[in-house]
C-alpha atoms as a PDB file:
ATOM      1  CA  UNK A   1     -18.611  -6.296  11.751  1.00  0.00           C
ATOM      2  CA  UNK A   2     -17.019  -3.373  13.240  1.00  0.00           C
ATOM      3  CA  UNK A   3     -16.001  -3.064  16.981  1.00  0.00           C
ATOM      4  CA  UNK A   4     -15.016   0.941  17.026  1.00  0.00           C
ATOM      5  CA  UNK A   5     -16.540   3.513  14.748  1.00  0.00           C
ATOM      6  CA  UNK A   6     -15.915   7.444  14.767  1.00  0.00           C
ATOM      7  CA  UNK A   7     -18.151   9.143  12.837  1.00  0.00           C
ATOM      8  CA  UNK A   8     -17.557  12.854  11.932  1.00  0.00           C
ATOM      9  CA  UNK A   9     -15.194  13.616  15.239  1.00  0.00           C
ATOM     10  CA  UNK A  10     -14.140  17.281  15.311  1.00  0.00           C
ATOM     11  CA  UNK A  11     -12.536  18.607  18.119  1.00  0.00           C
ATOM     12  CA  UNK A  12     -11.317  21.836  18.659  1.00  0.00           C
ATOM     13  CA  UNK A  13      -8.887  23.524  20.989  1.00  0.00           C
ATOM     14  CA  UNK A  14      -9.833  26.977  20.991  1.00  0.00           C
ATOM     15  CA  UNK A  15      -9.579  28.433  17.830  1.00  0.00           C
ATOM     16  CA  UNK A  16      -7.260  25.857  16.857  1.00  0.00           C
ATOM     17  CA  UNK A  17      -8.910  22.451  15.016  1.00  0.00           C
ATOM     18  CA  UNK A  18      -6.851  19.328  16.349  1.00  0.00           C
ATOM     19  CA  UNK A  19      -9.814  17.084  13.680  1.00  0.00           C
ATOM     20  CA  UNK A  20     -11.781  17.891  11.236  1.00  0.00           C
ATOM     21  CA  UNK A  21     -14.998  15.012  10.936  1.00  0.00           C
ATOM     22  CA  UNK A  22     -12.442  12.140  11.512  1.00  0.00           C
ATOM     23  CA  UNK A  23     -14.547   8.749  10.442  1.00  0.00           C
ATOM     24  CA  UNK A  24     -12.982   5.534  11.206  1.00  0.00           C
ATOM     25  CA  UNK A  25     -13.961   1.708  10.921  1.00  0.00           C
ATOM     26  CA  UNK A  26     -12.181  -1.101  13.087  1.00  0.00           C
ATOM     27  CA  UNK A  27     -13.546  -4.048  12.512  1.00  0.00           C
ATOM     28  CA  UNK A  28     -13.645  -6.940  14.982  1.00  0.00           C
ATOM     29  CA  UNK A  29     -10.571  -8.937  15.525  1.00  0.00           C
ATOM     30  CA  UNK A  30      -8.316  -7.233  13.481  1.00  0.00           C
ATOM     31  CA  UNK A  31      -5.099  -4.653  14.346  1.00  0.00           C
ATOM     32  CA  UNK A  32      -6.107  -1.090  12.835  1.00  0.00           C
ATOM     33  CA  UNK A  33      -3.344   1.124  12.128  1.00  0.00           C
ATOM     34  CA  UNK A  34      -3.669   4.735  13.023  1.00  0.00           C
ATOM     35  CA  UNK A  35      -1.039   6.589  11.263  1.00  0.00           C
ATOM     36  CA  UNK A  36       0.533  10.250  11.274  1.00  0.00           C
ATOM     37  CA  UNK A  37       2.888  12.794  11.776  1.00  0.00           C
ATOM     38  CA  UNK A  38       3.723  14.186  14.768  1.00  0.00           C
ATOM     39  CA  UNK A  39       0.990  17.044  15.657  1.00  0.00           C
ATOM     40  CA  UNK A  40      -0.992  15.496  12.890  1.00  0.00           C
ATOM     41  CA  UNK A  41      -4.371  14.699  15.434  1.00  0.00           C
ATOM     42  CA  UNK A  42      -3.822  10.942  15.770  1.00  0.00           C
ATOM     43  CA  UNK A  43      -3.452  11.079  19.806  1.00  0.00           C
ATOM     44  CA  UNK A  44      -6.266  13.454  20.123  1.00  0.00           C
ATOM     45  CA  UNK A  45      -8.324  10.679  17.983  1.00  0.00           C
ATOM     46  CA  UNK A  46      -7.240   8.178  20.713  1.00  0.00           C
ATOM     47  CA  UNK A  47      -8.058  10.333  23.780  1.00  0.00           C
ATOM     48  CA  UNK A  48     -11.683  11.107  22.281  1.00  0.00           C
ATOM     49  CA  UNK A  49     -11.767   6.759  21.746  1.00  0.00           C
ATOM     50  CA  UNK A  50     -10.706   6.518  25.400  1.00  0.00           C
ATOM     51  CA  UNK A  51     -13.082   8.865  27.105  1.00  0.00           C
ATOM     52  CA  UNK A  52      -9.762  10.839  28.229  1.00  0.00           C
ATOM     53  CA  UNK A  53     -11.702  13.899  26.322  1.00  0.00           C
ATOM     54  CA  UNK A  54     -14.697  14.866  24.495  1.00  0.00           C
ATOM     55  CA  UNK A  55     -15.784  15.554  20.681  1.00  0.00           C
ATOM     56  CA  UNK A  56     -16.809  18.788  19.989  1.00  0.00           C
ATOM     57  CA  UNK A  57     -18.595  17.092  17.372  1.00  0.00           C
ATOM     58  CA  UNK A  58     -19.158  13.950  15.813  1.00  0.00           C
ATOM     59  CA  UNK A  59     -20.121  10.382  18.014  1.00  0.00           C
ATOM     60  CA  UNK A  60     -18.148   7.345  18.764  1.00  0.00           C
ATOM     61  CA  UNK A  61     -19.639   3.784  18.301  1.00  0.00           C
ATOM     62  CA  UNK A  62     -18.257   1.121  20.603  1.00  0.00           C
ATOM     63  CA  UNK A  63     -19.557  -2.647  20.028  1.00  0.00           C
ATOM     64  CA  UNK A  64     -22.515  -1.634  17.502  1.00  0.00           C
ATOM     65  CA  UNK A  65     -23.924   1.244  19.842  1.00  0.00           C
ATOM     66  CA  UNK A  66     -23.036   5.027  21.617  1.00  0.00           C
ATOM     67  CA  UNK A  67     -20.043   4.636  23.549  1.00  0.00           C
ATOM     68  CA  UNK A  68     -20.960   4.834  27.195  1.00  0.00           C
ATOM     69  CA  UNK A  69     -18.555   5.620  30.134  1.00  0.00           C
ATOM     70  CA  UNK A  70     -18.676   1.991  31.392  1.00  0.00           C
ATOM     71  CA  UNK A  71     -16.601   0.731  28.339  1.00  0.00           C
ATOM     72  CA  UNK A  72     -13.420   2.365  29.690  1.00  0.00           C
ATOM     73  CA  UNK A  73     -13.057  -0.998  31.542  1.00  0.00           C
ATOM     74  CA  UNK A  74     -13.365  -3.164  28.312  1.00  0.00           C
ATOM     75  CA  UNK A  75     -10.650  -1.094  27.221  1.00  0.00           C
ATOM     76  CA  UNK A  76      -6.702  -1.986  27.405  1.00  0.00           C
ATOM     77  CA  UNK A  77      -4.767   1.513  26.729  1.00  0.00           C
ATOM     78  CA  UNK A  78      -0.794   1.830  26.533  1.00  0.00           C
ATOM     79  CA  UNK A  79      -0.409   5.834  26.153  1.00  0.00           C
ATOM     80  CA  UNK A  80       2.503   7.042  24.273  1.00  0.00           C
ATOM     81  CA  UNK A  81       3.319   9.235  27.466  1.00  0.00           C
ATOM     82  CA  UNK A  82       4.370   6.874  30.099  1.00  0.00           C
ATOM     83  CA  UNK A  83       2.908   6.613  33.450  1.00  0.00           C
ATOM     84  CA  UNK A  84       4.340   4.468  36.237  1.00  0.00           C
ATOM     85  CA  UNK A  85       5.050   5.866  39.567  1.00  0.00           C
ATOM     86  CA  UNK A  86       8.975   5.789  39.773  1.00  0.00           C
ATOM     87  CA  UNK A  87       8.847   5.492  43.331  1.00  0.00           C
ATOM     88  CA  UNK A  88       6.958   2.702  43.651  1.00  0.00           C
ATOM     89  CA  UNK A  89       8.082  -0.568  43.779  1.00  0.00           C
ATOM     90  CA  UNK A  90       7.143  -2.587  40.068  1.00  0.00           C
ATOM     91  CA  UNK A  91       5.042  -5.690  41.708  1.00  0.00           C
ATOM     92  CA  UNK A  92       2.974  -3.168  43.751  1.00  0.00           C
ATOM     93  CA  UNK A  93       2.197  -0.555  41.079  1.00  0.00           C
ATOM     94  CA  UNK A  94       0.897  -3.144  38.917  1.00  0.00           C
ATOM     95  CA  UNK A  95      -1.296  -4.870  41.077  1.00  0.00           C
ATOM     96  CA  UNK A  96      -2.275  -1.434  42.265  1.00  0.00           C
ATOM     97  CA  UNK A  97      -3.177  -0.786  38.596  1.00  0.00           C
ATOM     98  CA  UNK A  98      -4.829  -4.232  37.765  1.00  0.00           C
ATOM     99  CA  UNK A  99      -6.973  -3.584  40.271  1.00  0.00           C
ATOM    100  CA  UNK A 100      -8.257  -0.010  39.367  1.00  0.00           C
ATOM    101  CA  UNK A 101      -9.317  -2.227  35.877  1.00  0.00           C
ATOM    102  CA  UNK A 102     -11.563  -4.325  38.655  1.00  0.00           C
ATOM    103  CA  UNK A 103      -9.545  -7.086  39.734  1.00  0.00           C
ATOM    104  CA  UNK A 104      -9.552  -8.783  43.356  1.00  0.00           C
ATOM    105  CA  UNK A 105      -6.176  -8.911  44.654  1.00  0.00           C
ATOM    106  CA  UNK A 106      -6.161 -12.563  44.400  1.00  0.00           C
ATOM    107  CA  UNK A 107      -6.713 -13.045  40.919  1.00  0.00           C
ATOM    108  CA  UNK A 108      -4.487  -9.703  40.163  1.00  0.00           C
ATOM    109  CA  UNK A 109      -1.456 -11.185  41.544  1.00  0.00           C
ATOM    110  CA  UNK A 110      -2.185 -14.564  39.774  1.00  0.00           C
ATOM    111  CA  UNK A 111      -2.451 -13.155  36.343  1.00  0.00           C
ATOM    112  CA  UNK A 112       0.774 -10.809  36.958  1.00  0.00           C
ATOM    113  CA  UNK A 113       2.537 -13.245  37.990  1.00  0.00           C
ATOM    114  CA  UNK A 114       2.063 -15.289  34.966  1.00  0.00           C
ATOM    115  CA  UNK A 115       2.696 -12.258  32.816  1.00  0.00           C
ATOM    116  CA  UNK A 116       6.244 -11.440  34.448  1.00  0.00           C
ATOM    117  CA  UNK A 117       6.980 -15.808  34.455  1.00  0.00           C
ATOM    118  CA  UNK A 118       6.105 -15.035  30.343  1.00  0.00           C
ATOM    119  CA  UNK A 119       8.218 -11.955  29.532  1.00  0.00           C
ATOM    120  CA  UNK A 120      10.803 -13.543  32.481  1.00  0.00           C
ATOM    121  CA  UNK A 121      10.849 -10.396  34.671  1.00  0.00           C
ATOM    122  CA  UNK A 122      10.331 -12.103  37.783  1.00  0.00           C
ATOM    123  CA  UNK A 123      13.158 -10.561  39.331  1.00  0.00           C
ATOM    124  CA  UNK A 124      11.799  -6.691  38.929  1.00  0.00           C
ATOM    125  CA  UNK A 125       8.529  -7.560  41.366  1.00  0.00           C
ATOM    126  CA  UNK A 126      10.465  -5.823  44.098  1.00  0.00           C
ATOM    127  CA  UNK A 127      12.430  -3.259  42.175  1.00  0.00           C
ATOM    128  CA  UNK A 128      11.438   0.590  41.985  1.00  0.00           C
ATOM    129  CA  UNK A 129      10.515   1.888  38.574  1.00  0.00           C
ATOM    130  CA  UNK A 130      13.259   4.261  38.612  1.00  0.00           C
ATOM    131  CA  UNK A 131      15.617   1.104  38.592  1.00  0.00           C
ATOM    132  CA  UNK A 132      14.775   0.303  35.482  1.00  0.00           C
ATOM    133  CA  UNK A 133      15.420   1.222  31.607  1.00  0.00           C
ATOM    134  CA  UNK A 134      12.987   2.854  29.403  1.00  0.00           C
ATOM    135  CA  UNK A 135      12.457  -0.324  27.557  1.00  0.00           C
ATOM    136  CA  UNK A 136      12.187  -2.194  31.136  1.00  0.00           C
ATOM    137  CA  UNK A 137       9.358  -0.211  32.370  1.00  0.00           C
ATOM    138  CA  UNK A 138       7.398  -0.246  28.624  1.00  0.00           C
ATOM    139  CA  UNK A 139       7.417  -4.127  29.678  1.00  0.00           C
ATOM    140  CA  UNK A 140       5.648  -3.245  32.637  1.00  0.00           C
ATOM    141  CA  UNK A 141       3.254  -0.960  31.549  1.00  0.00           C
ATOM    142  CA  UNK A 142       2.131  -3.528  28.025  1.00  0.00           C
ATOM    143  CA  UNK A 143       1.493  -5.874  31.288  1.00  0.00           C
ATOM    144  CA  UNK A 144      -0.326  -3.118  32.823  1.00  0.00           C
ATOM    145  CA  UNK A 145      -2.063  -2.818  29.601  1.00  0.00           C
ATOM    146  CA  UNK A 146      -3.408  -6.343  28.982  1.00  0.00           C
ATOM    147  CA  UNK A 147      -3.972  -7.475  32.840  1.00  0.00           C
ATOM    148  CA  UNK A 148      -7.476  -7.537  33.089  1.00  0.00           C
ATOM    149  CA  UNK A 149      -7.732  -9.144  29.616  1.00  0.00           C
ATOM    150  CA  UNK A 150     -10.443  -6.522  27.540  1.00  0.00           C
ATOM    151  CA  UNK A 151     -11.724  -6.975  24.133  1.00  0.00           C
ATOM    152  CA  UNK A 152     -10.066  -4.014  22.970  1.00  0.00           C
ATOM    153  CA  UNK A 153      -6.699  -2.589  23.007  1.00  0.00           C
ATOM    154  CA  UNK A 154      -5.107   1.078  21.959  1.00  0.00           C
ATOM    155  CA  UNK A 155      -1.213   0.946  22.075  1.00  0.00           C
ATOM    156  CA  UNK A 156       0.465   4.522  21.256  1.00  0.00           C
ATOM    157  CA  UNK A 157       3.906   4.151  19.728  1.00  0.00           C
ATOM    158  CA  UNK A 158       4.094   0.702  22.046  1.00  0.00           C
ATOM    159  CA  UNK A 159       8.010   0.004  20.678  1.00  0.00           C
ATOM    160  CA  UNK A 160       9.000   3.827  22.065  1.00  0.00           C
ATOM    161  CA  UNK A 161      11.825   2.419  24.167  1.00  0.00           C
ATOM    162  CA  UNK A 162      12.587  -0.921  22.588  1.00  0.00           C
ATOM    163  CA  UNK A 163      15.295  -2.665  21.030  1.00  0.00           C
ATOM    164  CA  UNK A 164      15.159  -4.662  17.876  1.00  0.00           C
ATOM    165  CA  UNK A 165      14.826  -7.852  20.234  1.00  0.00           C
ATOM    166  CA  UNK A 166      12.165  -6.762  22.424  1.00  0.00           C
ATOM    167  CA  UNK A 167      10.030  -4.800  19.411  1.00  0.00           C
ATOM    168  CA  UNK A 168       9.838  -8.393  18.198  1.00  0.00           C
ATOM    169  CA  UNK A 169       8.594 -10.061  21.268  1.00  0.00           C
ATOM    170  CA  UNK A 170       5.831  -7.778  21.619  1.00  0.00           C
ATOM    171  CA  UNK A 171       4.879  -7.668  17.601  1.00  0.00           C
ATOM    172  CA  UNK A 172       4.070 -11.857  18.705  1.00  0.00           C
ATOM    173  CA  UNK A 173       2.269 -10.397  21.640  1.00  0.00           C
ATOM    174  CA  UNK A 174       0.068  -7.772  19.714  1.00  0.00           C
ATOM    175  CA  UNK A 175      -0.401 -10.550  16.996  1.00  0.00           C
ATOM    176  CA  UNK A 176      -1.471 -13.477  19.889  1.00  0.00           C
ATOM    177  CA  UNK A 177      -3.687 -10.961  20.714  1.00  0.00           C
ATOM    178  CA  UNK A 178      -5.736 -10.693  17.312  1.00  0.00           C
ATOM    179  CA  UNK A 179      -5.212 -14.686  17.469  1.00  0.00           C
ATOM    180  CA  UNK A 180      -7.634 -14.569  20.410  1.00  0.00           C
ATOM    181  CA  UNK A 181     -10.134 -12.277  18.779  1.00  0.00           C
ATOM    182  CA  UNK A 182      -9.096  -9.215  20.370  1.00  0.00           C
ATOM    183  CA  UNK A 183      -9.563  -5.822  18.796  1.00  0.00           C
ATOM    184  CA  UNK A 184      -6.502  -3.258  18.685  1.00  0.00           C
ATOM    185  CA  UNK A 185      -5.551   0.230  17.352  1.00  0.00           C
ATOM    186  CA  UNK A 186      -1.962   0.090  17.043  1.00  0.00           C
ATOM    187  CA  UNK A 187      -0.302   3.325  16.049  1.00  0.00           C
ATOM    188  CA  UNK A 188       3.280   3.658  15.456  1.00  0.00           C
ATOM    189  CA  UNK A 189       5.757   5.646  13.100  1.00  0.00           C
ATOM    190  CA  UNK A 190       7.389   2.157  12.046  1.00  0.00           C
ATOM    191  CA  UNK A 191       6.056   1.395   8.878  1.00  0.00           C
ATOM    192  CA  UNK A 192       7.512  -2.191   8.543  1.00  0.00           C
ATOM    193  CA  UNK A 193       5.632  -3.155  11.534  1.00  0.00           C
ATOM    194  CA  UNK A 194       1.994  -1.780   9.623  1.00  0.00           C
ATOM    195  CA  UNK A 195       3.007  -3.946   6.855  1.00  0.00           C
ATOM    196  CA  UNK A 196       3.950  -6.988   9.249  1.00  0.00           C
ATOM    197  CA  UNK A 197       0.655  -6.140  11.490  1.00  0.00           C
ATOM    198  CA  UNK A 198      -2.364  -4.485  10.769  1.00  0.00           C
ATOM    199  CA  UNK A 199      -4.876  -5.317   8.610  1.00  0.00           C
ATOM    200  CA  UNK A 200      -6.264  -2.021   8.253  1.00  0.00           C
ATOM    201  CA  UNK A 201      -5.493   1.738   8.308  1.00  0.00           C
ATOM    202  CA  UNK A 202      -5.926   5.312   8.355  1.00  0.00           C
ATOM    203  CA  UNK A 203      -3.402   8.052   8.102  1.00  0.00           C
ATOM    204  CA  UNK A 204      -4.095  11.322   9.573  1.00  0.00           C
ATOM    205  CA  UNK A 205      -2.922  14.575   8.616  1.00  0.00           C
ATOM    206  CA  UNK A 206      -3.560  17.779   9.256  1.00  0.00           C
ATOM    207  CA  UNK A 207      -6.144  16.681  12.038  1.00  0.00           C
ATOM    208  CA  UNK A 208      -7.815  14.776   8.580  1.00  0.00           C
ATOM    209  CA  UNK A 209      -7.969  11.446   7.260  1.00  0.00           C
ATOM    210  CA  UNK A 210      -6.402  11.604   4.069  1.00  0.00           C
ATOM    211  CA  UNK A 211      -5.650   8.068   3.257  1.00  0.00           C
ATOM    212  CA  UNK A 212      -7.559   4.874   4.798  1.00  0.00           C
ATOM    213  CA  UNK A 213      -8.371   0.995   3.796  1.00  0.00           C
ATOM    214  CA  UNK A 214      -6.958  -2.987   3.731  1.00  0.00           C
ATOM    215  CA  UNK A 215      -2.933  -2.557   3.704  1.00  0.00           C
ATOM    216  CA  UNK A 216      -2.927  -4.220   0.933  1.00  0.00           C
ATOM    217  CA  UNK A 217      -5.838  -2.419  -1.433  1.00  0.00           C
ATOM    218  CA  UNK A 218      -3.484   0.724  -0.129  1.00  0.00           C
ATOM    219  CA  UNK A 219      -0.343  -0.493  -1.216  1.00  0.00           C
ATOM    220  CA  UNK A 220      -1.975  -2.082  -4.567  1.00  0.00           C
ATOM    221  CA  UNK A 221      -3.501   1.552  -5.351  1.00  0.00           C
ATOM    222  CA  UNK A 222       0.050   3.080  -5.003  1.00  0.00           C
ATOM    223  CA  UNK A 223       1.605   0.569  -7.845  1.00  0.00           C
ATOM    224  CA  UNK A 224       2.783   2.103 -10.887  1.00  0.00           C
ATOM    225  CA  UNK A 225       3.092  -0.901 -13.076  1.00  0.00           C
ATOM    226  CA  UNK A 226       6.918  -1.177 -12.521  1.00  0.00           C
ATOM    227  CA  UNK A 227       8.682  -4.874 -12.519  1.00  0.00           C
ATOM    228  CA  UNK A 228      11.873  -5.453 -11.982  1.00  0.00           C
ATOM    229  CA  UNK A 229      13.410  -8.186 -14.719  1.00  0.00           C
ATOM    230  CA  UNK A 230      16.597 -10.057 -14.560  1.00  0.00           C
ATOM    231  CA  UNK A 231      18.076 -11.495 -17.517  1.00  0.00           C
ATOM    232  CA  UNK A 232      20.866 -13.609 -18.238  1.00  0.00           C
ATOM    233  CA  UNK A 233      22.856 -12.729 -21.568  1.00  0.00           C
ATOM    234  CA  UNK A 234      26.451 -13.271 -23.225  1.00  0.00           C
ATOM    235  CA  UNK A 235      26.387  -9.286 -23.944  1.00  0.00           C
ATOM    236  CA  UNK A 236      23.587  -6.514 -22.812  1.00  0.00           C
ATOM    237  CA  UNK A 237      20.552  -5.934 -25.417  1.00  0.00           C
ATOM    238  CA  UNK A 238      20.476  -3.756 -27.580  1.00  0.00           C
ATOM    239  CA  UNK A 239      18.181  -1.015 -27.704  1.00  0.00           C
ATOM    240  CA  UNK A 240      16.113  -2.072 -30.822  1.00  0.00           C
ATOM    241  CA  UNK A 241      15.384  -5.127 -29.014  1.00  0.00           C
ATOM    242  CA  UNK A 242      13.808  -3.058 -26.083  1.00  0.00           C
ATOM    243  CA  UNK A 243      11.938  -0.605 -28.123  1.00  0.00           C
ATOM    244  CA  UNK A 244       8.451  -2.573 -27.445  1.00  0.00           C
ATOM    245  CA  UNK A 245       9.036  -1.559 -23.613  1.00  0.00           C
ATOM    246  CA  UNK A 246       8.613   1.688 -21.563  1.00  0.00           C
ATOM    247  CA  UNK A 247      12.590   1.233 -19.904  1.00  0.00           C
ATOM    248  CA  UNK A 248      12.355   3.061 -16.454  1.00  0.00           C
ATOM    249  CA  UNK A 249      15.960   1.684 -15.811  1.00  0.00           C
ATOM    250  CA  UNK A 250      18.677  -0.618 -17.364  1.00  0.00           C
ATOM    251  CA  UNK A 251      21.924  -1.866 -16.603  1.00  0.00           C
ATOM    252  CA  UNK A 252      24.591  -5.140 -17.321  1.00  0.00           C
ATOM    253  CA  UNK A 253      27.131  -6.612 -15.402  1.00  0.00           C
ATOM    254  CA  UNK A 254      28.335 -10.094 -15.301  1.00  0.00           C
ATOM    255  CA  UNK A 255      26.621 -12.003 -17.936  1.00  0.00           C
ATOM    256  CA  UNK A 256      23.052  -9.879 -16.140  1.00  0.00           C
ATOM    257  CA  UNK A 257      20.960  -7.256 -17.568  1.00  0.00           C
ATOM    258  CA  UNK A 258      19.060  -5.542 -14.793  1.00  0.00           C
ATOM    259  CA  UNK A 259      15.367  -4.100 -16.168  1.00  0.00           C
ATOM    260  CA  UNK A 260      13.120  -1.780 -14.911  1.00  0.00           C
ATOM    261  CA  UNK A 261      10.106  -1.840 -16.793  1.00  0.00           C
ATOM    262  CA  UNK A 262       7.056  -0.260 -16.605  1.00  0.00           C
ATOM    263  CA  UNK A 263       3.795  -2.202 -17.729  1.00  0.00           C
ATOM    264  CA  UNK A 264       1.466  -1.088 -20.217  1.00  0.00           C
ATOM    265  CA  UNK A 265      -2.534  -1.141 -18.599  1.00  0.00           C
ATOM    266  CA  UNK A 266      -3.855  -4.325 -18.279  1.00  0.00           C
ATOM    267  CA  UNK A 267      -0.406  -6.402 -19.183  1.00  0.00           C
ATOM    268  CA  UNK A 268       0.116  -9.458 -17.597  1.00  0.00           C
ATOM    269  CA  UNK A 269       3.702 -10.599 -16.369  1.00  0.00           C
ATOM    270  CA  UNK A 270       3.543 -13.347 -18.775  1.00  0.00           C
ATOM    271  CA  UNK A 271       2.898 -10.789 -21.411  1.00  0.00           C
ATOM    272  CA  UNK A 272       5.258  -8.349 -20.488  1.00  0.00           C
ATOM    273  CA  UNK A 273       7.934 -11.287 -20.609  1.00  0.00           C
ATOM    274  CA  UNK A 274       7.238 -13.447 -24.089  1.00  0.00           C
ATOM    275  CA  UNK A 275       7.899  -9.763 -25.464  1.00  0.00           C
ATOM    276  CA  UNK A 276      11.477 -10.456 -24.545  1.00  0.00           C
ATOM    277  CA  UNK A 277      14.441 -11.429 -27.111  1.00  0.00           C
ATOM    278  CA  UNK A 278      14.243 -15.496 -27.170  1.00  0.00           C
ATOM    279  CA  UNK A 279      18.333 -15.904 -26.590  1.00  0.00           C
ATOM    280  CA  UNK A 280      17.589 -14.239 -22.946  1.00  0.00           C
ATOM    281  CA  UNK A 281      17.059 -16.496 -19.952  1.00  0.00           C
ATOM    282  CA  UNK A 282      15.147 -14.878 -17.061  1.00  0.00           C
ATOM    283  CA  UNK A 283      16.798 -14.676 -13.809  1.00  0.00           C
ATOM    284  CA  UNK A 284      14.038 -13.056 -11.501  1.00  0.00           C
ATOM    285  CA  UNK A 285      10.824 -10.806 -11.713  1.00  0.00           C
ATOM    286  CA  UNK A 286       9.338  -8.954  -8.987  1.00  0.00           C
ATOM    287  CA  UNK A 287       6.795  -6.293  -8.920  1.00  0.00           C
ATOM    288  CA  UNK A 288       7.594  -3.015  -7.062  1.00  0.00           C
ATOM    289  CA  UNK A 289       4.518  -2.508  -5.027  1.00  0.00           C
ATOM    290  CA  UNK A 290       5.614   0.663  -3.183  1.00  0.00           C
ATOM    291  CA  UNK A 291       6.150   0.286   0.743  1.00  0.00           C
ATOM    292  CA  UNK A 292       4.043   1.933   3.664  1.00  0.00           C
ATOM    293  CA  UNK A 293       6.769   3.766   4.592  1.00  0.00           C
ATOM    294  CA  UNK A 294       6.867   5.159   0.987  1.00  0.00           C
ATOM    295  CA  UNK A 295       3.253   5.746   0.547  1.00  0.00           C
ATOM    296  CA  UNK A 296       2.909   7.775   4.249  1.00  0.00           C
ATOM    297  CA  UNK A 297       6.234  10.109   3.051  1.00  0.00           C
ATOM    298  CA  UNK A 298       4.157  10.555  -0.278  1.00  0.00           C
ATOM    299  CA  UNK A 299       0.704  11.350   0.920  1.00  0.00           C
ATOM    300  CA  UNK A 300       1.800  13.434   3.613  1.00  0.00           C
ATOM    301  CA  UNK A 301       3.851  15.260   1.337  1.00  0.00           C
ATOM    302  CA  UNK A 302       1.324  15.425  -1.154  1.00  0.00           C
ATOM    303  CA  UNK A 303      -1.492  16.985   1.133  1.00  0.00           C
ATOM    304  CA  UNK A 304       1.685  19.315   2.735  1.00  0.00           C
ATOM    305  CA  UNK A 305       1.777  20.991  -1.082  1.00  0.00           C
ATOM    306  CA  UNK A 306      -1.765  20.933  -1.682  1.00  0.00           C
ATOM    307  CA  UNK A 307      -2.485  23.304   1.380  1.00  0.00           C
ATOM    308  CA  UNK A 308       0.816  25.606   0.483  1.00  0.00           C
ATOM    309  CA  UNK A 309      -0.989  25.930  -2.549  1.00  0.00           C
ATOM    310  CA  UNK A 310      -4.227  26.719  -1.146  1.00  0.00           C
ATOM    311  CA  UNK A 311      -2.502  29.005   1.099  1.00  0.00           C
END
């Protein structure tokens, strides 16, 4: 079941087109990766999503029917551009803010004080934003963010800010999250952390979707057939005894000869390695199914050159 669809969004800002028909599926309980260049339409996407703006076309489809102002409130939204009050003091902005997402006072300062005992920031309730790091405050806002406790979330580049350490604590966050059946966009330019959490995604270029689906099906469409086979050996093989293979790549050292093979259509692993001379042990196989990171850098490229040639 899905929990957000856009169907057809176009929006326009004057003559220029930020989307053109932008259809997306996030399904229930799952993290949805919106991906993209800079400029490429992905934060317009999310302000249409969040009621921020309006389609020029198209509809939005929130919890199996038309999105309606009301659902703002189900709606937990960390914006890329940050928004604390640096004046204020931390404690009071976010109870000031937890309550604008229709919390009592009471049971605002009870939740955000369990947050800040979690991410052990107890000691900032009293500080002004402006005393803290980058990364400090993008603690504050996530808490901002999750507070009231909707069904869906939108975080915009949410590690912006971070280091390695706290990226980590709030991929378990996100992930706890999904764990409790929460629905999230999560868009990011980190590619490792797509593979590590979503489940789905769409990449946007151009103000278009030009690439979509599971992570994996994605990554599984971009494999070439390519292994990589270790083998041990007294001395390397020679090349009659690798004729039978299509040799991307081959090297020895140290008793080793390293293989790069690409796989015929259809051959199995186990295929692919009886073919190989009986004196050779195998060390190690691994397919090379191609990385997000490497997939967004091609299809990005690939729609770049497309519309050059167009041009």
């Amino acid at each position: 079941m899905n929990f957000l669809e856009t169907h057809n969004v176009v929006k326009r800002f004057g003559k220029y087109t930020a989307l053109h028909h932008a259809s997306i599926e996030v399904k229930k309980g799952t993290v949805f990766g919106l991906l993209g260049p800079n400029g490429a339409g992905k934060t317009t996407l999310i302000r249409i999503i969040n009621r921020i703006t309006a389609p020029d076309e198209g509809e939005v489809i929130f919890d199996g029917r038309p999105f309606k102002a009301e659902d703002v409130m189900r709606i937990g939204y960390l914006p890329e551009e940050r928004g604390l009050y640096r004046k204020m003091k931390v404690g009071e902005q976010a109870l000031y803010l937890a309550k604008l997402k229709g919390l009592n006072s009471k049971e605002a300062r009870k939740r955000l004080e369990w947050w800040f005992r979690k991410f052990e920031i107890e000691t900032w309730w009293s500080k002004k934003v402006e005393e803290l790091s980058k990364g400090m405050q993008q603690k504050v806002q996530f808490i901002c963010t999750v507070v009231h406790d909707p069904e869906f979330f939108i975080f915009d580049e949410p590690f912006s800010g971070f280091d390695p350490i706290n990226a980590e604590l709030l991929k378990r966050e996100v992930l706890e999250l999904k764990e409790r059946g929460k629905t999230i966009i999560f868009s990011t330019h980190n590619m490792q952390s797509v593979e590590e959490i979503c489940d789905d995604i769409a990449l946007v270029n151009n103000g278009k979707i030009v690439l979509s689906g599971s992570v994996d099906n994605v990554r599984q469409s971009f494999d070439k057939g390519i292994v990589s086979v270790t083998v041990l050996c007294q001395a390397p093989l020679l090349p009659e005894e690798l004729t039978m293979f299509k040799i991307v790549e081959s090297s020895y050292e140290n008793g080793k000869q390293y293989l790069r093979i690409e796989k015929n259509e259809g051959q199995t692993n186990r295929e692919l390695l009886n073919l190989l001379p009986q004196h050779v042990s195998i060390y190690s196989l691994q397919e090379e199914i191609p990385s997000m990171n490497d997939i967004f850098i091609h299809t990005v490229a690939a729609q770049e050159e497309s519309i050059t040639m167009k041009a």
